[in-house]
Protein backbone atom coordinates (compact mmCIF):
# COMPACT_ATOMS: atom_id res chain seq x y z
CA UNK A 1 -44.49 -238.39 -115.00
CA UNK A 2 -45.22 -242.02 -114.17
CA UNK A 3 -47.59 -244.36 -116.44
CA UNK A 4 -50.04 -246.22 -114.59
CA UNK A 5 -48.54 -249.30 -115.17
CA UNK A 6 -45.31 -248.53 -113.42
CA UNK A 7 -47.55 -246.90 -111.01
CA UNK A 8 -48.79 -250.27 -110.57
CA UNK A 9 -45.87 -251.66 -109.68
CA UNK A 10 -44.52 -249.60 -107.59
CA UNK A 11 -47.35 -250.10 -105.29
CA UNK A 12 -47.02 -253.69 -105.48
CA UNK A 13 -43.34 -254.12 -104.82
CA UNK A 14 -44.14 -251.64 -101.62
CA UNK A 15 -47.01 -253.64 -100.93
CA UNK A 16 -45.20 -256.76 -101.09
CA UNK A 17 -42.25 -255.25 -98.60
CA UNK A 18 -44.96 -253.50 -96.47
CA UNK A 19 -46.44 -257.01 -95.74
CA UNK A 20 -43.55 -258.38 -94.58
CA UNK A 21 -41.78 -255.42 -92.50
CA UNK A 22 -41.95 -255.83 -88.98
CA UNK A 23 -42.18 -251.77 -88.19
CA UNK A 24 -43.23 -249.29 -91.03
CA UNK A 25 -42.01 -245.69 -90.30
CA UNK A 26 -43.20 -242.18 -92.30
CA UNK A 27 -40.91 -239.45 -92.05
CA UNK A 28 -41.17 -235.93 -93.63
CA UNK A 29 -37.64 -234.88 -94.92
CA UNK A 30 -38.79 -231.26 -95.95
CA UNK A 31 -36.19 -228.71 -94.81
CA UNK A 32 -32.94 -231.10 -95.49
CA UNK A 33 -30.25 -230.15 -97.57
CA UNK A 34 -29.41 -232.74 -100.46
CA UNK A 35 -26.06 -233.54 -98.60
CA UNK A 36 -28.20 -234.49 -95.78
CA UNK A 37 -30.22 -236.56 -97.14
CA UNK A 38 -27.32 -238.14 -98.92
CA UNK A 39 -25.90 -239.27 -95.57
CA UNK A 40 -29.11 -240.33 -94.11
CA UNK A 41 -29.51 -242.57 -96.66
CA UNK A 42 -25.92 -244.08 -96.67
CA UNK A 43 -26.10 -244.24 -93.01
CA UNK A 44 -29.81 -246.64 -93.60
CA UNK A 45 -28.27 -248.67 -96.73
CA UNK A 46 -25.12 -249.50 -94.12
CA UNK A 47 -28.01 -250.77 -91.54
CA UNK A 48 -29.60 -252.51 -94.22
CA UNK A 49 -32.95 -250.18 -93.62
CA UNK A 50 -34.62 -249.08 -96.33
CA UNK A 51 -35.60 -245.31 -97.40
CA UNK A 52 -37.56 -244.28 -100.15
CA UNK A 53 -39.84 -241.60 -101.05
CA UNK A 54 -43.15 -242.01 -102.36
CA UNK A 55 -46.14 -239.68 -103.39
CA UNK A 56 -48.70 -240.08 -100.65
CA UNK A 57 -51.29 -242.04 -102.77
CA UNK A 58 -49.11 -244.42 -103.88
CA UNK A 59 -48.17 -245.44 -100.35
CA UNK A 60 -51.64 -245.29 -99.45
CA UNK A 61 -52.37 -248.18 -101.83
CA UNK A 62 -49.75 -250.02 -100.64
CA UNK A 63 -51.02 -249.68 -97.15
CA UNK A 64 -54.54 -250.78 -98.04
CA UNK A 65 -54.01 -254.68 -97.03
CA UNK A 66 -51.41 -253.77 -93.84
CA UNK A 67 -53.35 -254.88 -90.76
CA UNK A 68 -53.45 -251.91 -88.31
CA UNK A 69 -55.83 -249.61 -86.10
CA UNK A 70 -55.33 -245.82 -86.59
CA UNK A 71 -56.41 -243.14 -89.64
CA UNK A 72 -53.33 -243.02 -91.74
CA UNK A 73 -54.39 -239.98 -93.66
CA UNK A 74 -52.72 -237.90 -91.36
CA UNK A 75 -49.82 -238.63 -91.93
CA UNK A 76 -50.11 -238.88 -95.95
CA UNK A 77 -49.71 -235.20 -95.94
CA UNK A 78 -46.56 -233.22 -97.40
CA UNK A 79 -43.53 -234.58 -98.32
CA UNK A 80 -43.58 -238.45 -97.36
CA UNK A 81 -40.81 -240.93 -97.17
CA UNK A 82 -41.15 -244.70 -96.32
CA UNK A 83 -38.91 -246.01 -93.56
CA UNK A 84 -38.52 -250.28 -93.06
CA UNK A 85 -36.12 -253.15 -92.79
CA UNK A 86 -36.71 -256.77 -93.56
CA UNK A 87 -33.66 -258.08 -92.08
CA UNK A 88 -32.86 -255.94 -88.96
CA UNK A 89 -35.16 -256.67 -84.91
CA UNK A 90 -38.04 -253.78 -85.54
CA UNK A 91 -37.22 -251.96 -82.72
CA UNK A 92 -33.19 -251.33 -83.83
CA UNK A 93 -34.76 -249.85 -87.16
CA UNK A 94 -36.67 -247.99 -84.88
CA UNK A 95 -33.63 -246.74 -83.08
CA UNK A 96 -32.12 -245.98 -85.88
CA UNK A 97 -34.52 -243.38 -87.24
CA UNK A 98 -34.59 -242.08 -83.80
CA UNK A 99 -31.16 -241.34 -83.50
CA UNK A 100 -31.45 -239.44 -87.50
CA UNK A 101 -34.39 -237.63 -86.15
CA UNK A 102 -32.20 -236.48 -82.97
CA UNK A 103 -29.43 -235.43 -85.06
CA UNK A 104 -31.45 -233.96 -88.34
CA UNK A 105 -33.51 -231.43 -86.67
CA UNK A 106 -36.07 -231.76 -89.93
CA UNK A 107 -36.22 -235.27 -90.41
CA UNK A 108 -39.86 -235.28 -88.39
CA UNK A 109 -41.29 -238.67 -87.96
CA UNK A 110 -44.94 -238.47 -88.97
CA UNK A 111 -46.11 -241.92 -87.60
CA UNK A 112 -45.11 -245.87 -87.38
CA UNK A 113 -46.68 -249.06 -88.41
CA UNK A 114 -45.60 -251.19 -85.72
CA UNK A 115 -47.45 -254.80 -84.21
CA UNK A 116 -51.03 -253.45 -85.86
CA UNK A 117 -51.19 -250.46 -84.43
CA UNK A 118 -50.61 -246.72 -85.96
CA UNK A 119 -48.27 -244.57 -83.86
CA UNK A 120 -48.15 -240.89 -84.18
CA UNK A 121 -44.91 -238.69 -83.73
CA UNK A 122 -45.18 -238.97 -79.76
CA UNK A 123 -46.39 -242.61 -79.45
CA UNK A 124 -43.07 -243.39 -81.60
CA UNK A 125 -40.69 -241.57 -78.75
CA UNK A 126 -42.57 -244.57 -76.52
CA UNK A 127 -41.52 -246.75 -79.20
CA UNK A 128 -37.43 -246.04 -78.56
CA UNK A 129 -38.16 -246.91 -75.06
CA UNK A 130 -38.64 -250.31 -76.21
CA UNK A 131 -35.64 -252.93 -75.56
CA UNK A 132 -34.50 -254.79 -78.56
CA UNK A 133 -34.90 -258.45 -79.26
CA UNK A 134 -31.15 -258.66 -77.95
CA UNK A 135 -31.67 -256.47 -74.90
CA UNK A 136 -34.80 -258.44 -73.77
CA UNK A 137 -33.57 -261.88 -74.50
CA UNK A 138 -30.39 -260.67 -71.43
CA UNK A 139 -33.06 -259.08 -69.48
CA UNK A 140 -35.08 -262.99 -69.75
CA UNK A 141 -31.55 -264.43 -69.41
CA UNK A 142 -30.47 -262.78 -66.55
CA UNK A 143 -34.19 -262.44 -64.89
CA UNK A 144 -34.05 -266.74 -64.99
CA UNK A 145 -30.30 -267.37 -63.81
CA UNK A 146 -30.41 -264.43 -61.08
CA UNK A 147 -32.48 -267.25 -58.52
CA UNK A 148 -29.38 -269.66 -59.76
CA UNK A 149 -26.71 -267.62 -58.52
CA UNK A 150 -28.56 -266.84 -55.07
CA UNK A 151 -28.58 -270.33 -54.89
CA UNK A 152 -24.64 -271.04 -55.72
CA UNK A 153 -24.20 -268.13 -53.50
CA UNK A 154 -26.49 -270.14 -50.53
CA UNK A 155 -24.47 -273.27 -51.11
CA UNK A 156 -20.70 -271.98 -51.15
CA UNK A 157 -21.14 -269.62 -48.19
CA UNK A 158 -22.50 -272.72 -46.89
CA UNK A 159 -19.89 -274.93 -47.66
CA UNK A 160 -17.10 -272.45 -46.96
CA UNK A 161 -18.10 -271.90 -43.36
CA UNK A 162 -17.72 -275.68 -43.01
CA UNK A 163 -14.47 -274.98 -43.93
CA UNK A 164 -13.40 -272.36 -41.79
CA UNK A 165 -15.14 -274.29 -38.99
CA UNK A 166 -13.36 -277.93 -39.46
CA UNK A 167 -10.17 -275.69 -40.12
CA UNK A 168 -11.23 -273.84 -36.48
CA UNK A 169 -11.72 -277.29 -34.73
CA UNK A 170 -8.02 -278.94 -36.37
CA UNK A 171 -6.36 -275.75 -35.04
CA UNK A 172 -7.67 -276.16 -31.67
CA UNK A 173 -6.75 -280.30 -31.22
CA UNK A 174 -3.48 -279.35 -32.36
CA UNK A 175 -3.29 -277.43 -29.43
């Protein structure tokens, strides 16, 4: 059993995390088999997401000064694990637990913390439709130099019909 003052801080070493994760995912893990949940959390330590389990009230506390809209209580029910990265684009952690949930049948996501606003289980599938920073940055990239390369394209058609015409009109004075 925990004292209250390591209760104490473990809600503010969450809360500390919690305020700077980009995307804050719950999960229920119930149904897993140890082995399981051994290699979902190798699999999240290699991403550099982190994966801990918390009673409900303690991640409750933690939540108190997270900005969002939504009733988290829902999903503070059962078995509860917390799901976040500091380091990785939001939407790649995001992925990630997608792709466990896909493959782990049990792993259920219960809802996501993500831009101020509290997802449930469906609003999270939305949430994998998302591109990552990466993804969108080509999208931007290729969006901007697409005009470009009409342009190039414009400009050597262009100059190679001048081309094939001066090349037409030598041919015929040579005749």
């Amino acid at each position: 059993m925990l004292t209250k003052a390591q209760k104490v801080e473990i809600v503010r070493s969450l809360k500390e995390d919690l305020d700077k994760a980009e995307v804050i995912i719950m999960v229920d893990f119930k149904g897993l088999k140890v082995s399981d949940l051994n290699e979902i959390r190798k699999n999240f330590r290699d991403e550099t997401i982190t994966y801990k389990v918390y009673r409900n009230t303690l991640i409750k506390r933690a939540l108190e000064d997270v900005e969002f809209t939504g009733d988290i209580n829902e999903a503070l029910v059962g078995n509860t694990a917390v799901i976040y990265s500091l380091e990785r684009d939001p939407i790649e952690t995001i992925k990630a637990v997608a792709d466990v949930s896909k493959k782990f049948k049990a792993f259920k996501v219960k809802a996501a913390i993500f831009e101020g606003t509290l997802f449930d289980s469906k609003g999270f599938k939305e949430l994998t439709k998302l591109p990552t920073k990466d993804m969108a940055r080509g999208l931007v990239v290729g969006a901007i130099s697409a005009p470009a390369r009409e342009v190039v394209g414009i400009f050597n058609s262009a100059v190679s019909s001048m081309v094939w015409l001066l090349d037409a009109k030598i041919k015929k004075e040579q005749e």
